[in-house]
N, C-alpha and C. Protein backbone atom coordinates (compact mmCIF):
# COMPACT_ATOMS: atom_id res chain seq x y z
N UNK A 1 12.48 -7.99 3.81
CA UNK A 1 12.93 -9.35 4.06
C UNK A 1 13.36 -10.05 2.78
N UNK A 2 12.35 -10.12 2.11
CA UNK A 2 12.87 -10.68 0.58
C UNK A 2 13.98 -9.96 -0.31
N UNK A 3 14.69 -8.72 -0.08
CA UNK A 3 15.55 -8.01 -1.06
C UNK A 3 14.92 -7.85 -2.01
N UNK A 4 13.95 -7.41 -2.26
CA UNK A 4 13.18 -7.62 -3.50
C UNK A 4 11.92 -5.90 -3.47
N UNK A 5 12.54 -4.93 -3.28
CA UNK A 5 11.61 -3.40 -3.01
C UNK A 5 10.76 -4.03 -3.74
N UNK A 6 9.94 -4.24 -4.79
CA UNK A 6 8.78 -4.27 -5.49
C UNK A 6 7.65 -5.55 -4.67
N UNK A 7 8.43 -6.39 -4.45
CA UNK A 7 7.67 -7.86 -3.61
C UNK A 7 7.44 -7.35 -2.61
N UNK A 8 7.80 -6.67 -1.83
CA UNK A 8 7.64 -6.26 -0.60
C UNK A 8 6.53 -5.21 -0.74
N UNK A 9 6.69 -4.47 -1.52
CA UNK A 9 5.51 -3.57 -1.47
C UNK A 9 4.61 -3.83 -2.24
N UNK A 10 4.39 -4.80 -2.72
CA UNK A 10 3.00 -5.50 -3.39
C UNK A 10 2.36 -6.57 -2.17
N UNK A 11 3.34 -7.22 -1.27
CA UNK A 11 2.68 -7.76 -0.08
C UNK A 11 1.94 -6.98 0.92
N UNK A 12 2.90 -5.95 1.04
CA UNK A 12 2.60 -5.36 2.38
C UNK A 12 2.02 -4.12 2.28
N UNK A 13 2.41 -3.71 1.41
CA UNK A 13 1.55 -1.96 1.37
C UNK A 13 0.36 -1.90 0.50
N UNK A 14 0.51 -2.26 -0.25
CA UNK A 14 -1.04 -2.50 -0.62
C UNK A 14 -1.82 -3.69 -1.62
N UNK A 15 -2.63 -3.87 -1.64
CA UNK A 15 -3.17 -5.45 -2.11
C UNK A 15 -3.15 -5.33 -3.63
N UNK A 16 -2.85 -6.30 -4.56
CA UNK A 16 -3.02 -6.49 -5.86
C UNK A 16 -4.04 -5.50 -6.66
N UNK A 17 -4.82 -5.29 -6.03
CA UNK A 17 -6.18 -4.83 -6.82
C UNK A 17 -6.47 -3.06 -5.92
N UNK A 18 -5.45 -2.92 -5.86
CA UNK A 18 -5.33 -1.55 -5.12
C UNK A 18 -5.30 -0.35 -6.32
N UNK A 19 -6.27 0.72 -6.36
CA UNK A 19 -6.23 1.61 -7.02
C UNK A 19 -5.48 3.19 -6.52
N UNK A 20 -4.33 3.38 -6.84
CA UNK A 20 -3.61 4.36 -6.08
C UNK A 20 -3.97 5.80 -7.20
N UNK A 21 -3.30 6.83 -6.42
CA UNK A 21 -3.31 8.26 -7.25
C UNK A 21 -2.61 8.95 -6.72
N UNK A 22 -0.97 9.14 -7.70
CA UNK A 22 0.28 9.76 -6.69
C UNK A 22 -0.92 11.71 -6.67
N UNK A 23 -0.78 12.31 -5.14
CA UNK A 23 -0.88 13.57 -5.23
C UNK A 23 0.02 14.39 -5.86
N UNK A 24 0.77 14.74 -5.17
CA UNK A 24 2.04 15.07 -5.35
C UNK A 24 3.65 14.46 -5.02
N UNK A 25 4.55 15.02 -5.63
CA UNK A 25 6.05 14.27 -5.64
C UNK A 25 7.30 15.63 -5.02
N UNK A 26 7.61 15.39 -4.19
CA UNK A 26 8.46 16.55 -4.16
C UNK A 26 10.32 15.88 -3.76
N UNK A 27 10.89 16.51 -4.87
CA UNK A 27 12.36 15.91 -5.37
C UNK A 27 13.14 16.93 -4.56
N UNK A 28 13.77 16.98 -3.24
CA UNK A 28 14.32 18.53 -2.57
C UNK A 28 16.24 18.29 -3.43
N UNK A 29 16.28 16.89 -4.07
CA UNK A 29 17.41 16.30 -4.31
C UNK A 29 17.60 15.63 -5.04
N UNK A 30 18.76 14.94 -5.74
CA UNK A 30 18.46 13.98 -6.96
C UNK A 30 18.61 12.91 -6.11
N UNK A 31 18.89 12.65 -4.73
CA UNK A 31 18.79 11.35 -4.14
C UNK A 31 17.89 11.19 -3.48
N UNK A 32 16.72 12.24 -3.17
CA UNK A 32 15.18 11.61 -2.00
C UNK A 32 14.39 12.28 -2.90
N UNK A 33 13.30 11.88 -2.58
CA UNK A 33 12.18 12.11 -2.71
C UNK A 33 11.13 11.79 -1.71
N UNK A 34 9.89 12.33 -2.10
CA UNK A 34 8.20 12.31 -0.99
C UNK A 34 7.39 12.16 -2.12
N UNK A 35 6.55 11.22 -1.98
CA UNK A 35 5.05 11.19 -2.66
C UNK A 35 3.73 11.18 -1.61
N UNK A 36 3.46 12.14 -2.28
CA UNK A 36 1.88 11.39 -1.48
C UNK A 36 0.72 11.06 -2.18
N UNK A 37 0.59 9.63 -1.62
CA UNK A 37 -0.36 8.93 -2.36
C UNK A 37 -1.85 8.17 -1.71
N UNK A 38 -2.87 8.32 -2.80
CA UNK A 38 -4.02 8.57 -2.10
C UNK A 38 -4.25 6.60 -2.61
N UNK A 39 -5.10 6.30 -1.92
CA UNK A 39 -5.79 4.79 -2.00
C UNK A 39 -6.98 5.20 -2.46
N UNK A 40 -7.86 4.17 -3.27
CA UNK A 40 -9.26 4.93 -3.24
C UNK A 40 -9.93 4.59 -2.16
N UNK A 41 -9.76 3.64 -1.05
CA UNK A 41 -10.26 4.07 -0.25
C UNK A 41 -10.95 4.95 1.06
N UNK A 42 -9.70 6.23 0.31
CA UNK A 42 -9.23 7.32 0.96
C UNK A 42 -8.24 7.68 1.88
N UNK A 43 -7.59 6.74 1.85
CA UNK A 43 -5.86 6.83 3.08
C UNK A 43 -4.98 7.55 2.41
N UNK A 44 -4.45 7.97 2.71
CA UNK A 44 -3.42 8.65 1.94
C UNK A 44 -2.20 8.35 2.74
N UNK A 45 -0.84 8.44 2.48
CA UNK A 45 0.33 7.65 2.50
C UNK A 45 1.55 8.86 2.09
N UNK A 46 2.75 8.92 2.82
CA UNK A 46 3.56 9.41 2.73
C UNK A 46 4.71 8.51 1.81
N UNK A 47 4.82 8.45 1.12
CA UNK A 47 6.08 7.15 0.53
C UNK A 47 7.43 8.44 -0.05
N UNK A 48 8.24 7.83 1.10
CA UNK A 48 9.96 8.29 1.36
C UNK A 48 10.78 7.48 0.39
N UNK A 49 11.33 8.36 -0.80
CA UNK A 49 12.05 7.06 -1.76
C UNK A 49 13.45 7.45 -1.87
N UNK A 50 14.94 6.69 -2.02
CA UNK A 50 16.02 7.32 -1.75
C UNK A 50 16.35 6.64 -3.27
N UNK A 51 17.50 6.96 -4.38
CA UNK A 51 17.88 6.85 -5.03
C UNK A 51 19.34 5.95 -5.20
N UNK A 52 19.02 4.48 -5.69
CA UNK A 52 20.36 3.82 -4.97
C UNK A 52 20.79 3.53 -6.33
N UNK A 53 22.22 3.40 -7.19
CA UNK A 53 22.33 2.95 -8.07
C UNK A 53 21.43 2.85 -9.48
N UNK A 54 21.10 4.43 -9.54
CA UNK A 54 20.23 4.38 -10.53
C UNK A 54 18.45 4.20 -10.45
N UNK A 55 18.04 4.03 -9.28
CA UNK A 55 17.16 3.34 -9.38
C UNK A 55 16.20 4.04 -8.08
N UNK A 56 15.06 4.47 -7.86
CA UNK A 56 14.27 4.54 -6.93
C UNK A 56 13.98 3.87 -5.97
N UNK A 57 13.85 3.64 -4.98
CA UNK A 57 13.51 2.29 -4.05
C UNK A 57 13.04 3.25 -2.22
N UNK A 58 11.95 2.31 -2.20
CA UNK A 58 11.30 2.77 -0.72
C UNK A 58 11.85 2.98 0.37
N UNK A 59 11.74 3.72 0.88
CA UNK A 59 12.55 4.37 1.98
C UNK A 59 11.74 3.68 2.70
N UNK A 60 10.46 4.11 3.20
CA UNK A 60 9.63 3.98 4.27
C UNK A 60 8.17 4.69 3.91
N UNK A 61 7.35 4.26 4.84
CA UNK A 61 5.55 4.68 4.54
C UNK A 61 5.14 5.30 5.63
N UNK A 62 4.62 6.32 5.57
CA UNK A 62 3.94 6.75 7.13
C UNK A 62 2.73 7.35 6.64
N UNK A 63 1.53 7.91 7.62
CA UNK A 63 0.10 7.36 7.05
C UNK A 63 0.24 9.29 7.07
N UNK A 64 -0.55 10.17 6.15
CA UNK A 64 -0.59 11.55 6.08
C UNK A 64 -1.51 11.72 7.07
């Protein structure tokens, strides 16, 4: 909503004080990518990232 990939995923995906730990990253391309990333609360997270103008930006989140 805001145009803003970073604001958006500091609102909505996880809280300020969130301790993450990328697992792994897998690049099949120089334009996508997959991370999976653990919370310490133990969730772990699929994060889909596409490559626009230089720059990384969130595709989408789905829960592993």
């Amino acid at each position: 909503k805001s145009g803003n990939c970073a604001t958006e995923v500091k609102a909505k995906l996880f809280s300020p004080e969130a301790k993450i730990d990328v697992e792994s990253v897998d690049v099949p391309d120089g334009s996508n990518a997959t991370a999976t990333v653990k919370e310490a609360n133990g969730n772990v997270s699929k994060v889909f990232l596409v490559k626009q103008d230089g720059h990384w930006r969130i595709r989408g989140v789905t829960p592993a």
